[in-house]
Protein backbone atom coordinates (compact mmCIF):
# COMPACT_ATOMS: atom_id res chain seq x y z
CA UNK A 1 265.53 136.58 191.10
CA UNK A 2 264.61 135.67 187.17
CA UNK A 3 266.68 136.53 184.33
CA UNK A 4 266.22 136.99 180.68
CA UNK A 5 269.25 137.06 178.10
CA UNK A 6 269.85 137.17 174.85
CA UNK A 7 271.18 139.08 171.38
CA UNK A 8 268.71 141.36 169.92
CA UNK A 9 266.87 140.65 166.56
CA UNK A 10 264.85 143.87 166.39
CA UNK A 11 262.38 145.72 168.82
CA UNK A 12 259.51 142.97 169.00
CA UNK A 13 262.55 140.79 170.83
CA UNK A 14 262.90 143.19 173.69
CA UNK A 15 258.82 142.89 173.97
CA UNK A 16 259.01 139.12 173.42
CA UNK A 17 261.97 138.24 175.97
CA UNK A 18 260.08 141.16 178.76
CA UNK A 19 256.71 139.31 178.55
CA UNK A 20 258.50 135.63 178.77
CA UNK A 21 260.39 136.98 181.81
CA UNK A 22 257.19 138.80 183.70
CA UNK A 23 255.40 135.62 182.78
CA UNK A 24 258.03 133.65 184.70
CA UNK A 25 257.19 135.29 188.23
CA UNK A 26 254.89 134.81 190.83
CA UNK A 27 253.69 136.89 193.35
CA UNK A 28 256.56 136.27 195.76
CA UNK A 29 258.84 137.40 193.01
CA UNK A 30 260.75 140.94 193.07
CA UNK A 31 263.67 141.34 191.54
CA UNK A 32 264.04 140.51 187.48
CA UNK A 33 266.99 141.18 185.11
CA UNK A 34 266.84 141.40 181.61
CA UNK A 35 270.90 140.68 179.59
CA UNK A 36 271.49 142.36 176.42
CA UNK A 37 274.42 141.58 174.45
CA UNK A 38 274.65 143.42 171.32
CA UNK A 39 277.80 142.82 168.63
CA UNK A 40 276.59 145.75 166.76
CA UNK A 41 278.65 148.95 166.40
CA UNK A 42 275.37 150.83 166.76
CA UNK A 43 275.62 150.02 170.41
CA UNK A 44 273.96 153.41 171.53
CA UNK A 45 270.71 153.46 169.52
CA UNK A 46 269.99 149.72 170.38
CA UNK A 47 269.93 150.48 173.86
CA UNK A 48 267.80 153.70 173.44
CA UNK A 49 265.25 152.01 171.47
CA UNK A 50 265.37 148.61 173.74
CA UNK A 51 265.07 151.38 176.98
CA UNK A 52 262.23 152.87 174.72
CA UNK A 53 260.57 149.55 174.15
CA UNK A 54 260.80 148.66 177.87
CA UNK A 55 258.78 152.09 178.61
CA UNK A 56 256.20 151.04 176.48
CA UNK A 57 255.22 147.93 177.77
CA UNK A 58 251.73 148.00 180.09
CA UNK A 59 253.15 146.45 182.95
CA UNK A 60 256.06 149.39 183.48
CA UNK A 61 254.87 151.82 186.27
CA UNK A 62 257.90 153.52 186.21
CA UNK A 63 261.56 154.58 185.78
CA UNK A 64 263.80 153.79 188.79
CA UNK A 65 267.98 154.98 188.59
CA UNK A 66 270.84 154.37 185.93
CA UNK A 67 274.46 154.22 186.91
CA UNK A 68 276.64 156.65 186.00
CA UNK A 69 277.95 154.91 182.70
CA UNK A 70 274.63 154.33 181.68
CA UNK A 71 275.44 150.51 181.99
CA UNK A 72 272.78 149.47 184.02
CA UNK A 73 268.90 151.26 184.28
CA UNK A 74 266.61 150.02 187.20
CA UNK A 75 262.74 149.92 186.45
CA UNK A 76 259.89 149.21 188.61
CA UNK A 77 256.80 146.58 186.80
CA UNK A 78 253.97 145.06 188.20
CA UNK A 79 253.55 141.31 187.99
CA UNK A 80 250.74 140.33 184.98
CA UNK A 81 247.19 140.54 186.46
CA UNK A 82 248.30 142.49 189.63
CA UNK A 83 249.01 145.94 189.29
CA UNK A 84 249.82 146.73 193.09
CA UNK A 85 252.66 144.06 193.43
CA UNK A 86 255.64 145.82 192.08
CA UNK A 87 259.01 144.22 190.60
CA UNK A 88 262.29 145.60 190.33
CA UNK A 89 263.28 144.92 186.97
CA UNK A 90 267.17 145.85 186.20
CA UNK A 91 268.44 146.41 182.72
CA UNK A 92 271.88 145.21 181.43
CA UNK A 93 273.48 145.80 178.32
CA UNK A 94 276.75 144.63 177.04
CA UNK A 95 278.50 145.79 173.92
CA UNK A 96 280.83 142.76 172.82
CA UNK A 97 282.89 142.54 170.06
CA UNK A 98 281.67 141.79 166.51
CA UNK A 99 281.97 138.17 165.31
CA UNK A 100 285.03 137.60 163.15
CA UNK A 101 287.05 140.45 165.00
CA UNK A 102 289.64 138.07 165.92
CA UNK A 103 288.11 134.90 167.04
């Protein structure tokens, strides 16, 4: 399994950090994780965008299931330059607390 994490800068990052990842696997590969750790209070429409962003990329094929707190969102991708070989790709995002909030 490959993993991606990171804070978010904006929507291109979610684009950026999903084509590093897919670019990562091989054929063998199928199971992927992208980490998002957002200090933002505007926890909520950062993850609806970054779930929008991931629906727009053209390797996603399709939705797959989200817990029940909405804390993790399964997707199925296709490894670049083969659209039949399928990856499970699961989303993760963290809220953590802003920076100065008693550190």
């Amino acid at each position: 399994m490959h993993g991606r994490a990171g804070f978010p800068l904006g929507p291109k990052t979610i684009t950026d950090t999903l084509n590093q990842l897919l670019g990562y696997l091989t054929w063998r590969d199928t199971k992927a994780a992208v980490l998002l750790f957002v200090r933002d209070k505007a926890f909520s429409d950062i993850v609806t965008k970054a779930l929008d962003r991931l629906e727009a990329h053209p390797n996603f094929k399709r939705r797959g299931s989200t817990d029940d707190f909405g804390t993790r969102h399964d997707f199925i991708f296709h490894v670049d330059g083969d659209p039949s070989r399928e990856v499970r790709l699961a989303f993760l995002p963290f809220h953590l607390r802003p920076l100065g909030a008693g550190d």
